[in-house]
Protein backbone atom coordinates (compact mmCIF):
# COMPACT_ATOMS: atom_id res chain seq x y z
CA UNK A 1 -22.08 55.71 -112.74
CA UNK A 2 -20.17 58.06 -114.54
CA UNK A 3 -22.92 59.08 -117.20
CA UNK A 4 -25.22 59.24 -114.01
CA UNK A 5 -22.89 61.81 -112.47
CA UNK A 6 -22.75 63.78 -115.89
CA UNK A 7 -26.82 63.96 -116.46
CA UNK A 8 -26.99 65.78 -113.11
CA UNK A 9 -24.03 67.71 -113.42
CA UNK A 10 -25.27 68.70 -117.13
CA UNK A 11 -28.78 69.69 -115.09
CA UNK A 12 -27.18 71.69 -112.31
CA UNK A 13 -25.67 73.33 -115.18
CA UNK A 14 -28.89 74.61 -116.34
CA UNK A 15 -30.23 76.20 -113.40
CA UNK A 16 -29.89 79.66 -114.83
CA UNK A 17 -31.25 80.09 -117.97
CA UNK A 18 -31.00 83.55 -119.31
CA UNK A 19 -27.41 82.97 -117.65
CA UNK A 20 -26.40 80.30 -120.08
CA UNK A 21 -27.01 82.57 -122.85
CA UNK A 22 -25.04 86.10 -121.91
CA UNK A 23 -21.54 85.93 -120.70
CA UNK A 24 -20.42 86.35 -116.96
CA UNK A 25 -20.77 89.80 -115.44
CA UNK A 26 -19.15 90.29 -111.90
CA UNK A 27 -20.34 92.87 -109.66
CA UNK A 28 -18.72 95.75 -110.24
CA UNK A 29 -18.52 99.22 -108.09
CA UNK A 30 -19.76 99.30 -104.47
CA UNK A 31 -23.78 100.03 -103.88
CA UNK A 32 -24.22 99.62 -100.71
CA UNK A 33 -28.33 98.56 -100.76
CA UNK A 34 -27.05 95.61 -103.28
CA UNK A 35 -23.81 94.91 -102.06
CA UNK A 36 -23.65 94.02 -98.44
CA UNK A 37 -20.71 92.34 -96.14
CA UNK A 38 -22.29 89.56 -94.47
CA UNK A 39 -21.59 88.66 -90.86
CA UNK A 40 -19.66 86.13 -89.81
CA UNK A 41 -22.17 84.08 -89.15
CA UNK A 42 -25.55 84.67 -89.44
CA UNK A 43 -29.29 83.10 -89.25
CA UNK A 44 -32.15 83.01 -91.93
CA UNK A 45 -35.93 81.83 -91.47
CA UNK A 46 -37.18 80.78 -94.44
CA UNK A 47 -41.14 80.53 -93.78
CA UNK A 48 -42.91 78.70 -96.47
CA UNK A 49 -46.56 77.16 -96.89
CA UNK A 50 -45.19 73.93 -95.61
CA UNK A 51 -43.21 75.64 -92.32
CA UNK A 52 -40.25 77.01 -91.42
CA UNK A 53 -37.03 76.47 -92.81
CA UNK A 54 -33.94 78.03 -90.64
CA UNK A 55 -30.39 78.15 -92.54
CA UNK A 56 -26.71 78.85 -90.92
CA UNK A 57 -24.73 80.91 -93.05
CA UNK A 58 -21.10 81.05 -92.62
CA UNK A 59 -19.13 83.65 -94.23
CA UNK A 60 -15.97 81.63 -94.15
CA UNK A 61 -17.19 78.32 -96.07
CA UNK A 62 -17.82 80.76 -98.84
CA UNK A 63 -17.36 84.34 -98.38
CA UNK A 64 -18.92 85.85 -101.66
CA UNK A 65 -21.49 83.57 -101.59
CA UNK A 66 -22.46 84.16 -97.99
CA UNK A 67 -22.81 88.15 -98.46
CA UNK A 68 -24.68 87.82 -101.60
CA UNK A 69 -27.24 85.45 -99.82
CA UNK A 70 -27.45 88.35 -96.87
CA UNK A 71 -27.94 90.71 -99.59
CA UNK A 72 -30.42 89.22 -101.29
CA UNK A 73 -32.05 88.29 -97.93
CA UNK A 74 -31.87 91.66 -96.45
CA UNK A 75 -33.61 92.94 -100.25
CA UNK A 76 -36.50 90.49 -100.12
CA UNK A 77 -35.98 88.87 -103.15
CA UNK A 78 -36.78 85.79 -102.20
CA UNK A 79 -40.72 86.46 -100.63
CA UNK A 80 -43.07 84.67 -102.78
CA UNK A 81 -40.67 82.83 -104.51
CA UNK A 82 -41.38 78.84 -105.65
CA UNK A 83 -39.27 75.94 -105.02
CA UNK A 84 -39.53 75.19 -108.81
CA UNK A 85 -37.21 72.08 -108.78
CA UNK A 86 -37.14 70.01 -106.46
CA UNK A 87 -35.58 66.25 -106.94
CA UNK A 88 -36.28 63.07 -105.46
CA UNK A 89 -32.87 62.12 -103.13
CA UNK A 90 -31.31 64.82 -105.23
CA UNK A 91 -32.17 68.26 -104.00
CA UNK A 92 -34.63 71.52 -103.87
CA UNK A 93 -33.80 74.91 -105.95
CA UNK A 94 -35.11 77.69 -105.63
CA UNK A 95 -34.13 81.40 -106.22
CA UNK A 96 -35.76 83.51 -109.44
CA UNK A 97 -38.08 86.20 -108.25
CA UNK A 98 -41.61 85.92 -107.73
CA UNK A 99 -41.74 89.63 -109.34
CA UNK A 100 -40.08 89.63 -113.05
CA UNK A 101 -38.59 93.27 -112.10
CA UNK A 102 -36.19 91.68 -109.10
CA UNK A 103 -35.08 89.12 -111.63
CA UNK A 104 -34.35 91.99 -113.23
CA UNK A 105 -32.31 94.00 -111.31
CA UNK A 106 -30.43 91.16 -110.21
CA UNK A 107 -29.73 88.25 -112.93
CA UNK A 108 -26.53 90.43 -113.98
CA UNK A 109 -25.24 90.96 -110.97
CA UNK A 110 -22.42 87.78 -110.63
CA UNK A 111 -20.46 86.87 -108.14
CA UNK A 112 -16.53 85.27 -108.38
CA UNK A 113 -16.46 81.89 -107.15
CA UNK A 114 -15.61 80.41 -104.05
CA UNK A 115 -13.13 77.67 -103.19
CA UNK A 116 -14.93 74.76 -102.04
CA UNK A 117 -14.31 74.26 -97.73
CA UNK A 118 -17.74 72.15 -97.40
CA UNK A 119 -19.06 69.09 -99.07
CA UNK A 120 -22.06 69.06 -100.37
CA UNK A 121 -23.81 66.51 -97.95
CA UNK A 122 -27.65 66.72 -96.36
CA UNK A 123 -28.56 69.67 -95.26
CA UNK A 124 -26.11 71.96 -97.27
CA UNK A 125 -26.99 74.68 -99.75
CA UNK A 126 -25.19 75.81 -102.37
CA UNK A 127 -25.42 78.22 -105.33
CA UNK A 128 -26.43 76.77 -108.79
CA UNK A 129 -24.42 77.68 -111.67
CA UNK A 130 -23.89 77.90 -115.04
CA UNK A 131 -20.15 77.81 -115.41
CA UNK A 132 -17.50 79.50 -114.00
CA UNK A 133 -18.30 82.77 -111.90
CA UNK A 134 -21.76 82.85 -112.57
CA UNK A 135 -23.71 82.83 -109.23
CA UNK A 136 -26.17 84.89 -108.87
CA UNK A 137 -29.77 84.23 -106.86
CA UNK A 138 -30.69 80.49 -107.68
CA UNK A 139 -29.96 77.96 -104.34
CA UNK A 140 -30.04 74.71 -103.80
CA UNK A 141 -30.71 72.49 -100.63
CA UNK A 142 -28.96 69.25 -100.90
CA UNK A 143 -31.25 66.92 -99.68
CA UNK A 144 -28.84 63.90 -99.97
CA UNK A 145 -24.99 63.01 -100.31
CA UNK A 146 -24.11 64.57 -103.03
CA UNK A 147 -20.02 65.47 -102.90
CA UNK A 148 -19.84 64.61 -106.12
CA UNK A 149 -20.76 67.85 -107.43
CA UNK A 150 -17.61 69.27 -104.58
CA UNK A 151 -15.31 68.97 -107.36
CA UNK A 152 -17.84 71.04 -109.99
CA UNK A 153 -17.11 73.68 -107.73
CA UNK A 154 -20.06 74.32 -105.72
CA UNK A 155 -18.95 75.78 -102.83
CA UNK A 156 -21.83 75.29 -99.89
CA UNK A 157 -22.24 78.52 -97.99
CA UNK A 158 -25.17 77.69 -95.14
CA UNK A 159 -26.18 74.57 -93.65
CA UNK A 160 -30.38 73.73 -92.84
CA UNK A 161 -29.64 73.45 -89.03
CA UNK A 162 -33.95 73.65 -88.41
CA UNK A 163 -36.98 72.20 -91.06
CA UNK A 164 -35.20 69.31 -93.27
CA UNK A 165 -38.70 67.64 -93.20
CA UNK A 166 -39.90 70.94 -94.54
CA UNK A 167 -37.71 70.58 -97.43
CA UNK A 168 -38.61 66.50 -97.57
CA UNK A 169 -42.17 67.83 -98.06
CA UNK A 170 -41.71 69.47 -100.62
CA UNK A 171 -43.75 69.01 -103.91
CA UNK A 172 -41.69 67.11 -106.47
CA UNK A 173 -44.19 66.23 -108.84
CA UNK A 174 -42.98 67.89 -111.48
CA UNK A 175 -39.84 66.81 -112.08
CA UNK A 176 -37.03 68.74 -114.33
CA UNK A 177 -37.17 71.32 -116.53
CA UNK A 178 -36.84 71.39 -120.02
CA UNK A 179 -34.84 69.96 -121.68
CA UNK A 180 -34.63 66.67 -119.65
CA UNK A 181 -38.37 67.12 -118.47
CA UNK A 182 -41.28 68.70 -118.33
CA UNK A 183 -41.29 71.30 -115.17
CA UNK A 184 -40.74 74.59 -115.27
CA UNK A 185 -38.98 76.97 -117.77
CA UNK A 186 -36.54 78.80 -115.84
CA UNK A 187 -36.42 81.46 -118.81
CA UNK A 188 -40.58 81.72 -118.74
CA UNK A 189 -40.50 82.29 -114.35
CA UNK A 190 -37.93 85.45 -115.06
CA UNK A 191 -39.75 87.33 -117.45
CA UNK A 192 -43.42 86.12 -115.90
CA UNK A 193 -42.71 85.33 -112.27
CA UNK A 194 -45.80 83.79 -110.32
CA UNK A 195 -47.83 84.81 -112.94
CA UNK A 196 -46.43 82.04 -115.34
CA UNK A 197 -45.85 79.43 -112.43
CA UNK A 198 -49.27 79.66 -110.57
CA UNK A 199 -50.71 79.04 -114.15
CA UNK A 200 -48.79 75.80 -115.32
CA UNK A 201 -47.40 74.75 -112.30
CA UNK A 202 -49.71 75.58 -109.25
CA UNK A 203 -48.63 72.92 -107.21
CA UNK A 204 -45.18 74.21 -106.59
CA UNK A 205 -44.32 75.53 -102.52
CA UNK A 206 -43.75 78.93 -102.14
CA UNK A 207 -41.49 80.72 -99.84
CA UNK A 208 -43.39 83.05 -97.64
CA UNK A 209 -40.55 85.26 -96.08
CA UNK A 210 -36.65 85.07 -95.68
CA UNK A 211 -35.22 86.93 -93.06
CA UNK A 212 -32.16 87.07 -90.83
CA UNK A 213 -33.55 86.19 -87.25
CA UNK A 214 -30.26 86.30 -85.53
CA UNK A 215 -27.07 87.77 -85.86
CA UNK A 216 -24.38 85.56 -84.32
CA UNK A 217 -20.23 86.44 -83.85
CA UNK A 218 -17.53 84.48 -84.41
């Protein structure tokens, strides 16, 4: 059990590629198109070729975390984007740029971690990492129990309250990435975007659209 905890653990860990390879950068300076303060709690429909896809964010569960994802959201990085790893009882990721030039201008742009309020159970989604203080774009939908990675420090931020047989459907065909398997290569969809994925990998779902549908108070 405990060297089945540490192989996905160990793959979460890769989820960011060019990450893994350049030290962490926090945002730094105020720009007010990049860096947004997200609302309490907000909505996002996530339209993709299989359906729709609607998330609950919650700025309090994870407050960095929550305005990146309504910054990122509000920038349309994620239109056209693939889920390019998605895991049997495990969980879908998704989050480089369709267009290498919004990789770009956002792979550098890290965010400080969050303490940890939800577990990461069904239905929650989380930023992957690659160590400490290195969020950036890349999600994941939990698509299982998976709590385990709670004390990794993945701090769930929005909960799939519409479409979890959207993300059941899936494709999962291709497995991991390298080096456990043979999917995607996270550093290749960065520099290439669709370009690279609808050639090798043209079974992968795509995200349509993301965009806050709602606005809701505390």
């Amino acid at each position: 059990m405990i060297r089945r905890i540490g192989v996905l653990a160990t793959a979460l860990a890769l989820c960011a590629a060019a990450a893994c390879r350049r030290p962490a950068q926090q945002t730094s300076g105020s720009d007010s198109a990049l860096d947004r303060t997200a609302p309490d709690t907000f909505l996002v429909a996530i339209n993709t070729n299989k359906g729709r896809i609607v998330l609950q964010a919650i700025r309090a569960w994870s407050p960095h975390g929550a305005d990146r994802f309504y910054s990122l959201v509000n920038d349309h990085f994620y239109d056209g984007a693939k889920f390019f790893r998605v895991l049997p009882n495990f969980m879908a990721q998704f989050g480089i740029a369709a267009d290498p030039a919004m990789n770009a201008k956002w792979a550098e742009r890290k965010i400080p971690d969050d303490p940890v309020v939800r577990s990461n159970t069904r239905g929650f989604v989380s930023y992957a990492t690659s160590g400490p203080n290195t969020r950036s774009a890349q999600l994941f939908i939990n698509k299982a129990d998976n709590r385990r990675l709670d004390r990794l420090g993945f701090a769930p931020f929005a909960l799939v309250i519409d479409g979890m047989e959207v993300v059941d459907s899936l494709y999962m065909g291709y497995g991991e990435g390298p080096p456990l398997g043979n999917g995607p290569i996270q550093d290749r969809i960065a520099q290439q975007g669709n370009t690279y994925l609808n050639r090798y990998f043209p079974q992968l779902d795509s995200i349509i659209t993301a965009r806050v549908v709602r606005l809701v108070q505390q």
